[in-house]
N, C-alpha and C. Protein backbone atom coordinates (compact mmCIF):
# COMPACT_ATOMS: atom_id res chain seq x y z
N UNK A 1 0.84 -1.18 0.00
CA UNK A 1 0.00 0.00 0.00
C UNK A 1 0.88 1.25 0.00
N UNK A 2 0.65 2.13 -0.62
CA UNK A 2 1.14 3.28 -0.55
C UNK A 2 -0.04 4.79 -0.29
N UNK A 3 0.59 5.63 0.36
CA UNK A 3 0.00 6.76 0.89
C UNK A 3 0.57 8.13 0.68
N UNK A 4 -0.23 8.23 -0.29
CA UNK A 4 -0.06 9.86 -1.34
C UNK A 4 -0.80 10.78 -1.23
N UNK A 5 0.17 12.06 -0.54
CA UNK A 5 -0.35 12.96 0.21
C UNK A 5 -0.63 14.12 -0.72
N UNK A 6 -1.34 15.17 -0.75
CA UNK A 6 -1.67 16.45 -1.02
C UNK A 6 -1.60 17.59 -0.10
N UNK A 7 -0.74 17.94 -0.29
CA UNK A 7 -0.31 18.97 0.74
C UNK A 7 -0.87 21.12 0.35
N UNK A 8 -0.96 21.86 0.95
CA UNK A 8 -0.92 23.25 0.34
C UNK A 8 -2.12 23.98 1.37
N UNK A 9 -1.88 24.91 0.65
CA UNK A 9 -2.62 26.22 1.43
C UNK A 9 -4.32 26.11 1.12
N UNK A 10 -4.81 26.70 2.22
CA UNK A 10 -6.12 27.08 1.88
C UNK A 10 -6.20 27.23 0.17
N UNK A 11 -7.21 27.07 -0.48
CA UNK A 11 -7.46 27.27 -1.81
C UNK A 11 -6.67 26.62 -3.32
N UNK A 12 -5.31 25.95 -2.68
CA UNK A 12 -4.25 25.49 -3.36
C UNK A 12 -4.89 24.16 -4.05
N UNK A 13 -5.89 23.78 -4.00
CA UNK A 13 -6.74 22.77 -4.87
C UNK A 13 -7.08 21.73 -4.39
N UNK A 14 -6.42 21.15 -3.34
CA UNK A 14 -6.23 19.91 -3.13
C UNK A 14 -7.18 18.95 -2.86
N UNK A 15 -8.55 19.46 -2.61
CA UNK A 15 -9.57 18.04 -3.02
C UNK A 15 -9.91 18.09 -4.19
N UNK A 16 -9.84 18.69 -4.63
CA UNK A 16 -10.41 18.78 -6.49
C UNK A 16 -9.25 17.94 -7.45
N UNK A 17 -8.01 18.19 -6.69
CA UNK A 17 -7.01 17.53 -7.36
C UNK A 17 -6.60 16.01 -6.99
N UNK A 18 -7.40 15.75 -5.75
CA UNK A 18 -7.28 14.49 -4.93
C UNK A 18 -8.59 13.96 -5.46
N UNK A 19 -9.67 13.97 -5.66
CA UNK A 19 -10.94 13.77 -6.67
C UNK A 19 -10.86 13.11 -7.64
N UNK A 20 -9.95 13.95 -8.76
CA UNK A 20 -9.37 13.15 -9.58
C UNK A 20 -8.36 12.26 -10.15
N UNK A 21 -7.54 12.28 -8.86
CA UNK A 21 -6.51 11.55 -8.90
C UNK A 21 -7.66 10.19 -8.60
N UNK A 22 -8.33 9.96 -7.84
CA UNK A 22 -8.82 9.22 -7.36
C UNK A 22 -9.95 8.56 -8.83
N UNK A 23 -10.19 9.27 -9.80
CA UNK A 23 -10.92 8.76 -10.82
C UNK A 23 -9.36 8.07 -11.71
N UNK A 24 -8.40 9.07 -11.60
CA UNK A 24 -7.63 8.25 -12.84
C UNK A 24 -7.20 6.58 -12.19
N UNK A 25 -7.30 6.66 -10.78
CA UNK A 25 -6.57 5.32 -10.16
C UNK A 25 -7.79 4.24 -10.43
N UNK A 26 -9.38 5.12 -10.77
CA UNK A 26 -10.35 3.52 -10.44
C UNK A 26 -11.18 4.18 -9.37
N UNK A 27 -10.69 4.78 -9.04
CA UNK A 27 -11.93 4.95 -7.19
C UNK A 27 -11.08 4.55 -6.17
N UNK A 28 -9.32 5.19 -6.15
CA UNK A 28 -9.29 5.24 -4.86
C UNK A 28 -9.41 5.96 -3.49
N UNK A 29 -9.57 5.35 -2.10
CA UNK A 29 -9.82 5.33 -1.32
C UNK A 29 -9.60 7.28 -1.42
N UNK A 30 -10.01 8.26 -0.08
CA UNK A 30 -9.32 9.34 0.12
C UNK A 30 -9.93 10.11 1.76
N UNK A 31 -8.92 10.39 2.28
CA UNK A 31 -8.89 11.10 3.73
C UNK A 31 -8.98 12.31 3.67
N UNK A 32 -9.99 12.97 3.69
CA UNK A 32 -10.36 14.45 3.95
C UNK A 32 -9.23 15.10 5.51
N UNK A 33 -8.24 16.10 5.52
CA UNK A 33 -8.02 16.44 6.73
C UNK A 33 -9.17 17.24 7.19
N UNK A 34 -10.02 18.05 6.90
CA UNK A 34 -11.13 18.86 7.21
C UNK A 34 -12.44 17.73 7.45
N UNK A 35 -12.15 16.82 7.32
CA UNK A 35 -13.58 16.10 7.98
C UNK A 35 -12.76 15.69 8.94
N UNK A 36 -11.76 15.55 9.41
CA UNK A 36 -11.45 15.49 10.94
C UNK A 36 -11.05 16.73 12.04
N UNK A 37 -11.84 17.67 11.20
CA UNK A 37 -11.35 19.13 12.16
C UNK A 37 -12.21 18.84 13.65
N UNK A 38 -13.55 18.35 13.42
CA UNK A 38 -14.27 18.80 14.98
C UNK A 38 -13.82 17.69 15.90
N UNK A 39 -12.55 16.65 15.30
CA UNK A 39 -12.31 15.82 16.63
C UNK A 39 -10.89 15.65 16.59
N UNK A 40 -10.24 16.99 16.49
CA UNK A 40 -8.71 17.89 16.23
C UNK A 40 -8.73 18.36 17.57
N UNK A 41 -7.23 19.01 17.20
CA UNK A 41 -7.09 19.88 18.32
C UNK A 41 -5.89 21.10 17.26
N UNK A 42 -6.91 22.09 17.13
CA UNK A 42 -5.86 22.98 15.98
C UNK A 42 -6.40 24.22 16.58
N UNK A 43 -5.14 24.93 16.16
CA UNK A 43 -4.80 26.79 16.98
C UNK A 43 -6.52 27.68 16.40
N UNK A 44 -6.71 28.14 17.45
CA UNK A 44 -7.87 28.38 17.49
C UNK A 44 -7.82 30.23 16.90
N UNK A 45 -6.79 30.51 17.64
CA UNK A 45 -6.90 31.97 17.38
C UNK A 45 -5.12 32.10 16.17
N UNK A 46 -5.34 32.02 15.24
CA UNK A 46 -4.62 31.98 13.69
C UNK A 46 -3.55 33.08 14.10
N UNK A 47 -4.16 34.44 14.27
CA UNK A 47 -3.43 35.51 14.58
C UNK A 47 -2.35 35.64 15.68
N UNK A 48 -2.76 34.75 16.61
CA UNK A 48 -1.83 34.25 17.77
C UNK A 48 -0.78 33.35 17.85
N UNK A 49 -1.14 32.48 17.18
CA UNK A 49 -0.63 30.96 16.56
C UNK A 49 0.54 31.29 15.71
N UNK A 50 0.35 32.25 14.97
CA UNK A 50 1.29 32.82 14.25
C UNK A 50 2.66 33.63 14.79
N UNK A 51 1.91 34.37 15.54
CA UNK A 51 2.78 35.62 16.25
C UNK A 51 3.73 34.86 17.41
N UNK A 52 3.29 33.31 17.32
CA UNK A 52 4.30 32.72 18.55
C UNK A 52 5.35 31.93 17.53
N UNK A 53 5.14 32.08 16.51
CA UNK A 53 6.16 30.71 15.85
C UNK A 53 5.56 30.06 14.66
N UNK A 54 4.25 29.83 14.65
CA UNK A 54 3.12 29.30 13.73
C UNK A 54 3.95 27.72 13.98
N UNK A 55 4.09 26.92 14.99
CA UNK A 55 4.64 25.78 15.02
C UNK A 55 3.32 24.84 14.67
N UNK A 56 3.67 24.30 13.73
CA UNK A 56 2.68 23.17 12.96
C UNK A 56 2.04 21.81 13.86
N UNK A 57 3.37 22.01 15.10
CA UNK A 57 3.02 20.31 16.28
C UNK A 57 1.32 21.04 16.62
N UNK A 58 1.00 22.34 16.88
CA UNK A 58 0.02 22.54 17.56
C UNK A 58 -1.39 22.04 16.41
N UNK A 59 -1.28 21.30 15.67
CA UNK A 59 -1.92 21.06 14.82
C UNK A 59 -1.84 18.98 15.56
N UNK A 60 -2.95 19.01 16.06
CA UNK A 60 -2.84 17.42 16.49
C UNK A 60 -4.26 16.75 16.05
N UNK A 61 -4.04 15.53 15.53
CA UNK A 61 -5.12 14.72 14.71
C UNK A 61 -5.80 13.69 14.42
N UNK A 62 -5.37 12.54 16.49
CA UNK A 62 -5.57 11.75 16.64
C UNK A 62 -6.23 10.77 16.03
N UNK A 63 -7.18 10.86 15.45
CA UNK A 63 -8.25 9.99 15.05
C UNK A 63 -7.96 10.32 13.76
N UNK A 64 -7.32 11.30 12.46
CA UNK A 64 -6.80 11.60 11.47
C UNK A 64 -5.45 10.12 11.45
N UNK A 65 -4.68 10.28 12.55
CA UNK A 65 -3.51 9.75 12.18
C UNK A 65 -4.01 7.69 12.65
N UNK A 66 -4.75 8.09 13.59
CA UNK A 66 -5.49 6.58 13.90
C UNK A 66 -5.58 6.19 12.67
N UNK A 67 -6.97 6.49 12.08
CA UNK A 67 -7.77 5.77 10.69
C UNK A 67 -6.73 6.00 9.89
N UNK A 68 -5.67 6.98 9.43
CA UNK A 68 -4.58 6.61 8.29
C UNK A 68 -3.72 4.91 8.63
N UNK A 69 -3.63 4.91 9.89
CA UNK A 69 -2.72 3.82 10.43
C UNK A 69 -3.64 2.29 10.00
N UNK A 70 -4.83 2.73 10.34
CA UNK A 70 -5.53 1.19 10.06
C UNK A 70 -5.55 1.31 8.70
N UNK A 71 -5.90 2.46 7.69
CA UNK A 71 -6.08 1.90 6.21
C UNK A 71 -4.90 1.09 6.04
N UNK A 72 -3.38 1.87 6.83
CA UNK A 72 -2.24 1.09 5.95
C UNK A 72 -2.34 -0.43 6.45
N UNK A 73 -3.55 -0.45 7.37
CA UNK A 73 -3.02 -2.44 7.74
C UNK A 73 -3.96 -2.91 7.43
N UNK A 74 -4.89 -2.45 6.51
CA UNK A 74 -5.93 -2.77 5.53
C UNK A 74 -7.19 -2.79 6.58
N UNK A 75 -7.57 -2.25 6.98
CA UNK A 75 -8.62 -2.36 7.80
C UNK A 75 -9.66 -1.03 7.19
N UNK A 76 -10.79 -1.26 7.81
CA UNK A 76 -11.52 -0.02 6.42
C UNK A 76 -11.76 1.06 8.11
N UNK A 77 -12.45 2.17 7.92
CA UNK A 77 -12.13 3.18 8.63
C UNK A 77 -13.38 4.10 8.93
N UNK A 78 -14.40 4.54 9.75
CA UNK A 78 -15.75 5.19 9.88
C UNK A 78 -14.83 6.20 10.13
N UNK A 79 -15.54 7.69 9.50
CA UNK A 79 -15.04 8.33 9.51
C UNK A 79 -16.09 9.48 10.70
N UNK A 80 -15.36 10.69 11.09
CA UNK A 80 -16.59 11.01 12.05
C UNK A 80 -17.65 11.41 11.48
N UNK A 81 -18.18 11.92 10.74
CA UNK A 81 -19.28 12.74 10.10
C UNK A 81 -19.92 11.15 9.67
N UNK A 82 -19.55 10.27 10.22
CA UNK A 82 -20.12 8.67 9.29
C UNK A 82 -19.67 8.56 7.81
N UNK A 83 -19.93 7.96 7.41
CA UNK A 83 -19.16 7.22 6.30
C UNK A 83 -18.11 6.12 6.30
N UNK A 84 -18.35 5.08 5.58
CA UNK A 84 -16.77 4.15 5.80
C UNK A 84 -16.26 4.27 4.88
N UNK A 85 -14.71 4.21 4.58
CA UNK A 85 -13.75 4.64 4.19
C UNK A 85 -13.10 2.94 3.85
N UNK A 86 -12.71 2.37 2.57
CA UNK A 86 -12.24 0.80 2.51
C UNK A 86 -10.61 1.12 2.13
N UNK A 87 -9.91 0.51 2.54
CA UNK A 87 -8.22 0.39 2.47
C UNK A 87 -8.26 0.00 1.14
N UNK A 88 -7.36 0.63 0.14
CA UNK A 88 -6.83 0.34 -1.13
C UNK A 88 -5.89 -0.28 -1.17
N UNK A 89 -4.80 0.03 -2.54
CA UNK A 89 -3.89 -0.24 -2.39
C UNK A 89 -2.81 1.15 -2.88
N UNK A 90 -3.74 2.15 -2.56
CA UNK A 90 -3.69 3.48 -2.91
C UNK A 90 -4.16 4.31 -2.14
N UNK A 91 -3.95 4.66 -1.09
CA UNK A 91 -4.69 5.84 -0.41
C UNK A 91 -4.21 7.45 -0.86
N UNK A 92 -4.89 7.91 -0.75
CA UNK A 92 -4.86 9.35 -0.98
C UNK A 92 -5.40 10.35 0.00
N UNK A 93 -4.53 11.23 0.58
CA UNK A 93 -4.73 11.83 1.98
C UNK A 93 -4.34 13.72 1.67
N UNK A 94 -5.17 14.24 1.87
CA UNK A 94 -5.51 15.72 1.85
C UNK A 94 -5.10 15.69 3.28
N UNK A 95 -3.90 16.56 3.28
CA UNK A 95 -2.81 16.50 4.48
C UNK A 95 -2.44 17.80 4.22
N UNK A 96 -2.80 19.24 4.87
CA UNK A 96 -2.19 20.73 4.31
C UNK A 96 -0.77 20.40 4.45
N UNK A 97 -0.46 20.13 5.62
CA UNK A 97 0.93 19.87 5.94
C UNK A 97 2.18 19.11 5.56
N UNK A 98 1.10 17.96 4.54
CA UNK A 98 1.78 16.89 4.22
C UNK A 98 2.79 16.28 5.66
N UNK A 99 4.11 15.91 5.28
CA UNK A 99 4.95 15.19 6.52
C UNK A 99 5.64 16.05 7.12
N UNK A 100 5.37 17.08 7.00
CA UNK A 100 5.83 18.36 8.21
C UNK A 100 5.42 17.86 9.53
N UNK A 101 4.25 17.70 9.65
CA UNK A 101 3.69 17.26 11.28
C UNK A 101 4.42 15.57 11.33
N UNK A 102 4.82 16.05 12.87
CA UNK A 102 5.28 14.53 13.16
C UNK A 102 4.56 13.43 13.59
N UNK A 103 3.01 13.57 13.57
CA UNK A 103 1.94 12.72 13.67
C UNK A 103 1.94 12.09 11.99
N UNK A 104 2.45 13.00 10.98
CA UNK A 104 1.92 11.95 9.73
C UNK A 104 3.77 11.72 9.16
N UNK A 105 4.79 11.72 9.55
CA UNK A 105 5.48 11.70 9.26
C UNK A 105 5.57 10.30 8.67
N UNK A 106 5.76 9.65 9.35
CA UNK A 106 5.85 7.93 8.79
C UNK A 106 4.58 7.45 8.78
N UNK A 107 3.42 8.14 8.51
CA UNK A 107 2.35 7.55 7.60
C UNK A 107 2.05 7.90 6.29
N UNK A 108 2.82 8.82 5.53
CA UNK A 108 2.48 9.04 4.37
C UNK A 108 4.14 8.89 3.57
N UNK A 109 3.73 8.08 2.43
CA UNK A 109 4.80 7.80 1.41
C UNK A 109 5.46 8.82 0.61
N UNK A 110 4.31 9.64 -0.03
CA UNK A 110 4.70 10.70 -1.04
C UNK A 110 4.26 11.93 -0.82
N UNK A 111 4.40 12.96 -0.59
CA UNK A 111 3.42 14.22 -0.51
C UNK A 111 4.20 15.38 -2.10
N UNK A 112 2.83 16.00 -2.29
CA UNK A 112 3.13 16.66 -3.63
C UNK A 112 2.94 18.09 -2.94
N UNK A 113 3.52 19.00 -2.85
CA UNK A 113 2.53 20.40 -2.36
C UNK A 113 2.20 21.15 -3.43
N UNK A 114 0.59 21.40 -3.36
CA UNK A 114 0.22 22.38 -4.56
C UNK A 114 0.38 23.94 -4.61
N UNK A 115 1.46 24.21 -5.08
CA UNK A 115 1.42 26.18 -4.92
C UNK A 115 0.64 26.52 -6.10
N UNK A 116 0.43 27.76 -5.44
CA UNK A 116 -0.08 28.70 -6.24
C UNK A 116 -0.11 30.32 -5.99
N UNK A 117 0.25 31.04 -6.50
CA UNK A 117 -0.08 32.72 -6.12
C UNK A 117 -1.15 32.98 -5.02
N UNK A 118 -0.63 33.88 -4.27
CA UNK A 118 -1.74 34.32 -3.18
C UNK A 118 -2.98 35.03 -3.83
N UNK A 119 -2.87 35.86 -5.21
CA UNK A 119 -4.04 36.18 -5.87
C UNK A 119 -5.02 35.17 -6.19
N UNK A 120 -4.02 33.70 -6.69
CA UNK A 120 -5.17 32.51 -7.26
C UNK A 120 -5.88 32.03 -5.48
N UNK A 121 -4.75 31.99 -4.77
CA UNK A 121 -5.78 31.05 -3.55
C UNK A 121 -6.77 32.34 -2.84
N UNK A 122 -6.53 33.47 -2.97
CA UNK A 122 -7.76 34.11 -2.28
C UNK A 122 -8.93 34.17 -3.52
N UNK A 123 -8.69 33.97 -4.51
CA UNK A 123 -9.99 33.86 -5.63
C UNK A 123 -10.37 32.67 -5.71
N UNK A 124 -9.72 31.34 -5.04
CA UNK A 124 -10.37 30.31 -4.96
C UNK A 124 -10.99 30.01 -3.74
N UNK A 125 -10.87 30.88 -2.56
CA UNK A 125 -11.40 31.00 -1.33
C UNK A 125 -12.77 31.64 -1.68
N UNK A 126 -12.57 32.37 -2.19
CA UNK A 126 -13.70 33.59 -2.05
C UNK A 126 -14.95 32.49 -2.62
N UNK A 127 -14.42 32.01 -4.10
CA UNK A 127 -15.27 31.69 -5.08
C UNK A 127 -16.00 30.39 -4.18
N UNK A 128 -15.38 29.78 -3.29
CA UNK A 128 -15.38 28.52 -2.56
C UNK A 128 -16.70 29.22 -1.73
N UNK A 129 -16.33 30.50 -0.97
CA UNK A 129 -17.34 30.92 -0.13
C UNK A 129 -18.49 31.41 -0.50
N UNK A 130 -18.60 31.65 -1.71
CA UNK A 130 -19.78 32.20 -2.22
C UNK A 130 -20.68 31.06 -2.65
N UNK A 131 -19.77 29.93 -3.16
CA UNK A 131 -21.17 28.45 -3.48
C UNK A 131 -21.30 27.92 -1.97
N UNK A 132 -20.58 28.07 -0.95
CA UNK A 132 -20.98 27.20 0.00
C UNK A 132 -22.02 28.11 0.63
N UNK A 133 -22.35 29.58 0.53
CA UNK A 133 -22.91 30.13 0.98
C UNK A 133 -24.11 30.78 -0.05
N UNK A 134 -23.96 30.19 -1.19
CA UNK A 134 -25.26 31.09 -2.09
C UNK A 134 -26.19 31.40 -1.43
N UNK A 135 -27.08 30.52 -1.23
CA UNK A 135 -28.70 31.22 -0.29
C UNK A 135 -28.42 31.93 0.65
N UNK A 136 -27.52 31.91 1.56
CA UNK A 136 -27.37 32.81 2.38
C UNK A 136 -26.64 34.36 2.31
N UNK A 137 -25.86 33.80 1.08
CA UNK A 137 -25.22 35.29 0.64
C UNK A 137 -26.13 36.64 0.13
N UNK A 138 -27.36 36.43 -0.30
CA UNK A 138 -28.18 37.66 -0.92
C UNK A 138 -28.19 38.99 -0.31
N UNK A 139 -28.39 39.12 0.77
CA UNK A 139 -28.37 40.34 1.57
C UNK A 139 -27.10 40.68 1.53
N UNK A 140 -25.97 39.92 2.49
CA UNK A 140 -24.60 40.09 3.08
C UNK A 140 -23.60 39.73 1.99
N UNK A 141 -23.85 39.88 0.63
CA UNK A 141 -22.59 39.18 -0.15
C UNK A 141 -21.11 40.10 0.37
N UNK A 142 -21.79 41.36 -0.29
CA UNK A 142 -20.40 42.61 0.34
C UNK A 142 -19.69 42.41 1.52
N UNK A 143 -20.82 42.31 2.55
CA UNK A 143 -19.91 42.68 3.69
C UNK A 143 -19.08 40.97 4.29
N UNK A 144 -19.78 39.62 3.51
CA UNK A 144 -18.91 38.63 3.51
C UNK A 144 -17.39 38.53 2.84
N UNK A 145 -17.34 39.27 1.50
CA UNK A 145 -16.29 39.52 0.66
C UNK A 145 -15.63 40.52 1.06
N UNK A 146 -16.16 41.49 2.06
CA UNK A 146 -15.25 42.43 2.76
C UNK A 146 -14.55 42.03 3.68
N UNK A 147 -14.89 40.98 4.51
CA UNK A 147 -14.44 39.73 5.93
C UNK A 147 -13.74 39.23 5.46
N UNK A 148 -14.03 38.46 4.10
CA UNK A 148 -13.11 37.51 3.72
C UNK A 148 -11.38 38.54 2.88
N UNK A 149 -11.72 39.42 2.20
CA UNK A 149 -10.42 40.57 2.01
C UNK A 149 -9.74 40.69 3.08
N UNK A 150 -10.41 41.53 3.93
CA UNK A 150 -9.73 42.13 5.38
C UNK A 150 -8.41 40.99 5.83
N UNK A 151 -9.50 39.91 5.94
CA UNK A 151 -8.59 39.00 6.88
C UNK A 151 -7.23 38.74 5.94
N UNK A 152 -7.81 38.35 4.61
CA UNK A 152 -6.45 38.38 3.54
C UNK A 152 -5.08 38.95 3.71
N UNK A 153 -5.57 40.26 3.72
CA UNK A 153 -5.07 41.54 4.05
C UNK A 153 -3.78 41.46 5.23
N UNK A 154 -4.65 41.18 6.59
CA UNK A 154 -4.52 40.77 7.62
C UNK A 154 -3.80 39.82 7.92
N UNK A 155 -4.01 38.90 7.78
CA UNK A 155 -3.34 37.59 8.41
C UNK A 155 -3.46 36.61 7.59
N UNK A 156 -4.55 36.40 6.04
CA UNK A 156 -3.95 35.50 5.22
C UNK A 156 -2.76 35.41 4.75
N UNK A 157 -2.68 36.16 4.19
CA UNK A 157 -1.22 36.67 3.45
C UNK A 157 -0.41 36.29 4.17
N UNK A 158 0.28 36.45 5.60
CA UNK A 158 1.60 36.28 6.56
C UNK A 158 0.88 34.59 6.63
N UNK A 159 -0.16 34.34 6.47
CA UNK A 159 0.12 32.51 6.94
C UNK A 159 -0.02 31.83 5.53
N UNK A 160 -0.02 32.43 4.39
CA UNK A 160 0.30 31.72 2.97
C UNK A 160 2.25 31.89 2.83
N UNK A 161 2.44 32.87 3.70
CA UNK A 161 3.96 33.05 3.49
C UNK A 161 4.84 32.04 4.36
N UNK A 162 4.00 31.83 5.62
CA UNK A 162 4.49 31.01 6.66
C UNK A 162 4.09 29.66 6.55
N UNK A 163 3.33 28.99 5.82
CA UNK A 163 3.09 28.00 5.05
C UNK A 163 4.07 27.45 3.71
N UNK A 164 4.05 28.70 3.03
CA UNK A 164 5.05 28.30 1.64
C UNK A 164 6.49 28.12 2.38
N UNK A 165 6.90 28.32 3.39
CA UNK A 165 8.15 28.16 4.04
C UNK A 165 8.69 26.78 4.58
N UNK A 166 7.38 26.70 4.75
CA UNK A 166 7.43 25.33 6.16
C UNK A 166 7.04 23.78 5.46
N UNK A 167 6.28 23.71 4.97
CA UNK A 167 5.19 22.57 4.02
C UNK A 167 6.42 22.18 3.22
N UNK A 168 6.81 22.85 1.89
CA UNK A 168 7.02 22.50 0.56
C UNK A 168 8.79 21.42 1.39
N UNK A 169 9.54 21.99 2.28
CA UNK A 169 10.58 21.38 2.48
C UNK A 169 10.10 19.96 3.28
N UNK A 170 8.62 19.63 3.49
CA UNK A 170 8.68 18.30 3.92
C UNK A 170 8.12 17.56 2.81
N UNK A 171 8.00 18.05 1.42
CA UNK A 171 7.74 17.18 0.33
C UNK A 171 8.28 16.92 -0.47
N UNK A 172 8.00 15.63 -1.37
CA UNK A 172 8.76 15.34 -2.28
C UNK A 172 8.58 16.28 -3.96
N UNK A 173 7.69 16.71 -4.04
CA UNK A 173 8.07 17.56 -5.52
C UNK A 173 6.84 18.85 -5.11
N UNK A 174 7.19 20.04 -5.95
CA UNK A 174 6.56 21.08 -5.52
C UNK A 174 5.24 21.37 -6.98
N UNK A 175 4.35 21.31 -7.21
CA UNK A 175 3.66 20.87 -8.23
C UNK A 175 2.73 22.79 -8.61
N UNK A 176 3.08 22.89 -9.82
CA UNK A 176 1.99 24.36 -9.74
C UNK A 176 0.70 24.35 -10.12
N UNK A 177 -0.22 24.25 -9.27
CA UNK A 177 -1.81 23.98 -9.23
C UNK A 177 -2.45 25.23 -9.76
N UNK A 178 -1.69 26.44 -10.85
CA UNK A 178 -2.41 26.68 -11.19
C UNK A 178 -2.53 25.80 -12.68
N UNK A 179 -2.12 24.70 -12.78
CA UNK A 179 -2.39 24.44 -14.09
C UNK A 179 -3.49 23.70 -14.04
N UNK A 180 -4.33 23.76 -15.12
CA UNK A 180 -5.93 22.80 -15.59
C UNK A 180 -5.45 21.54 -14.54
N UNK A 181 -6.69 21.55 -13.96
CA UNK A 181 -7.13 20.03 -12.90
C UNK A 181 -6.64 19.15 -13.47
N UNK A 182 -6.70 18.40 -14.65
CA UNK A 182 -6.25 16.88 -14.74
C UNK A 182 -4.92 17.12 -14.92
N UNK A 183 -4.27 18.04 -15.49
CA UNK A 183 -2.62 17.91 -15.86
C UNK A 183 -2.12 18.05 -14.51
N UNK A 184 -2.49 18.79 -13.07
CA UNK A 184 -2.08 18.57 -11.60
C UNK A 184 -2.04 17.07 -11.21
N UNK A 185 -3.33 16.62 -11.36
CA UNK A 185 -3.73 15.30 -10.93
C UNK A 185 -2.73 14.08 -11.38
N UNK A 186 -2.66 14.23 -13.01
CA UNK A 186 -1.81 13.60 -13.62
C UNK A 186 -0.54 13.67 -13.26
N UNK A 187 0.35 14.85 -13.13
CA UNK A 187 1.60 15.02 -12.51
C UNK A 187 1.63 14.50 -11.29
N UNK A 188 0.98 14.72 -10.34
CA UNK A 188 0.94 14.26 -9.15
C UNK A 188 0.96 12.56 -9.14
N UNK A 189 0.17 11.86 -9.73
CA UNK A 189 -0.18 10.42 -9.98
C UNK A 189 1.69 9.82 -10.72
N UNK A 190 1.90 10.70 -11.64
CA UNK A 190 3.35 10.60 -12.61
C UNK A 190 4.72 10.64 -11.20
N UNK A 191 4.93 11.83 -10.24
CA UNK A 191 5.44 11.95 -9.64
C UNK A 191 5.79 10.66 -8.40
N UNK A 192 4.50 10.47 -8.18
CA UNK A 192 4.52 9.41 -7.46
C UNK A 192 4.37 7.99 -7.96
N UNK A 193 4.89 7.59 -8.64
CA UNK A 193 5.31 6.37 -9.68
C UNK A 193 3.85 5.51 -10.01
N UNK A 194 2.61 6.44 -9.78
CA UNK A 194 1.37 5.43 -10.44
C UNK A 194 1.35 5.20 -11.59
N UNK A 195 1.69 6.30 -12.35
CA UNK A 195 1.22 6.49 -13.93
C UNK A 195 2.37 6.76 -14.71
């Protein structure tokens, strides 16, 4: 079994690009890190987290690094939100960090990190927030796209910088996600000796 990570920043692609990696393999298996946020333990206040070090250990994922451990011994995996999850011979793991954190260090084989310009990942944030929020956006679109700038402004920007620093030196190839979805997917799949 092998365990091929997707690593990158907010907006940097990585389930869309883990999606289809997962169509070119057949349907394999894949680990959301964001469906294990509500049974995490991650820096709560970003702005703080930062201003001490932005140390990545404070990012802990027990039940993330659990269920990675049983896919690799083939065992299948409930995930919290429900769903079961079946061991491949391919897993694919949406990991921001990839093997930076020393919880996934020796559970993941390959990690790719997806960069991209801080212009593309705040236009893929935004665009992200506006479908997850259509019905609710009608009244408040402005002053949501003004929240979501500010913070950009603010403190995205210094943690896309403090990210591109830290991540890309615990992976094996640095991949540019702004290119068309399948040629990422494909490189990524190529990089890591599937395809």
């Amino acid at each position: 079994m092998r365990v091929i990570a997707a690593a990158g920043l907010s907006g940097a692609g990585k389930t869309q690009v883990l999606l289809r990696a997962a169509e070119l393999l057949g349907g394999a298996p894949i680990l959301h890190f964001d469906e294990y946020a509500a049974v995490s333990t991650l820096p709560m206040d970003m702005r703080a987290w930062l201003e001490a070090g932005g140390d990545i250990e404070a990012y802990q994922t027990p039940q993330f690094a659990r269920d990675l451990r049983a896919l690799r011994a083939w065992q299948s995996v409930t995930l919290p939100g429900g769903g079961v999850v079946q061991p491949g011979s391919v897993v694919l793991v949406e990991e921001p960090m990839g093997r930076a954190r020393k919880e996934m260090t020796a559970l993941i084989d390959f990690v790719a990190f997806l960069d991209a310009p801080f212009d593309v990942l705040l236009a893929r944030r935004l665009l992200r927030r506006m479908e997850e929020e259509r019905e609710q956006l009608s009244g408040r679109t402005l002053d949501v796209l003004r929240a979501d700038l500010r913070y950009h402004l603010e403190l995205g920007r210094r943690l896309h910088v403090h990210g591109q620093h830290v991540v890309p030196q615990a992976a094996d190839i640095v991949i540019d996600s702004t290119r068309p979805l399948d040629d990422v997917a494909r490189a990524l799949l190529h990089a890591a000796g599937l395809r």
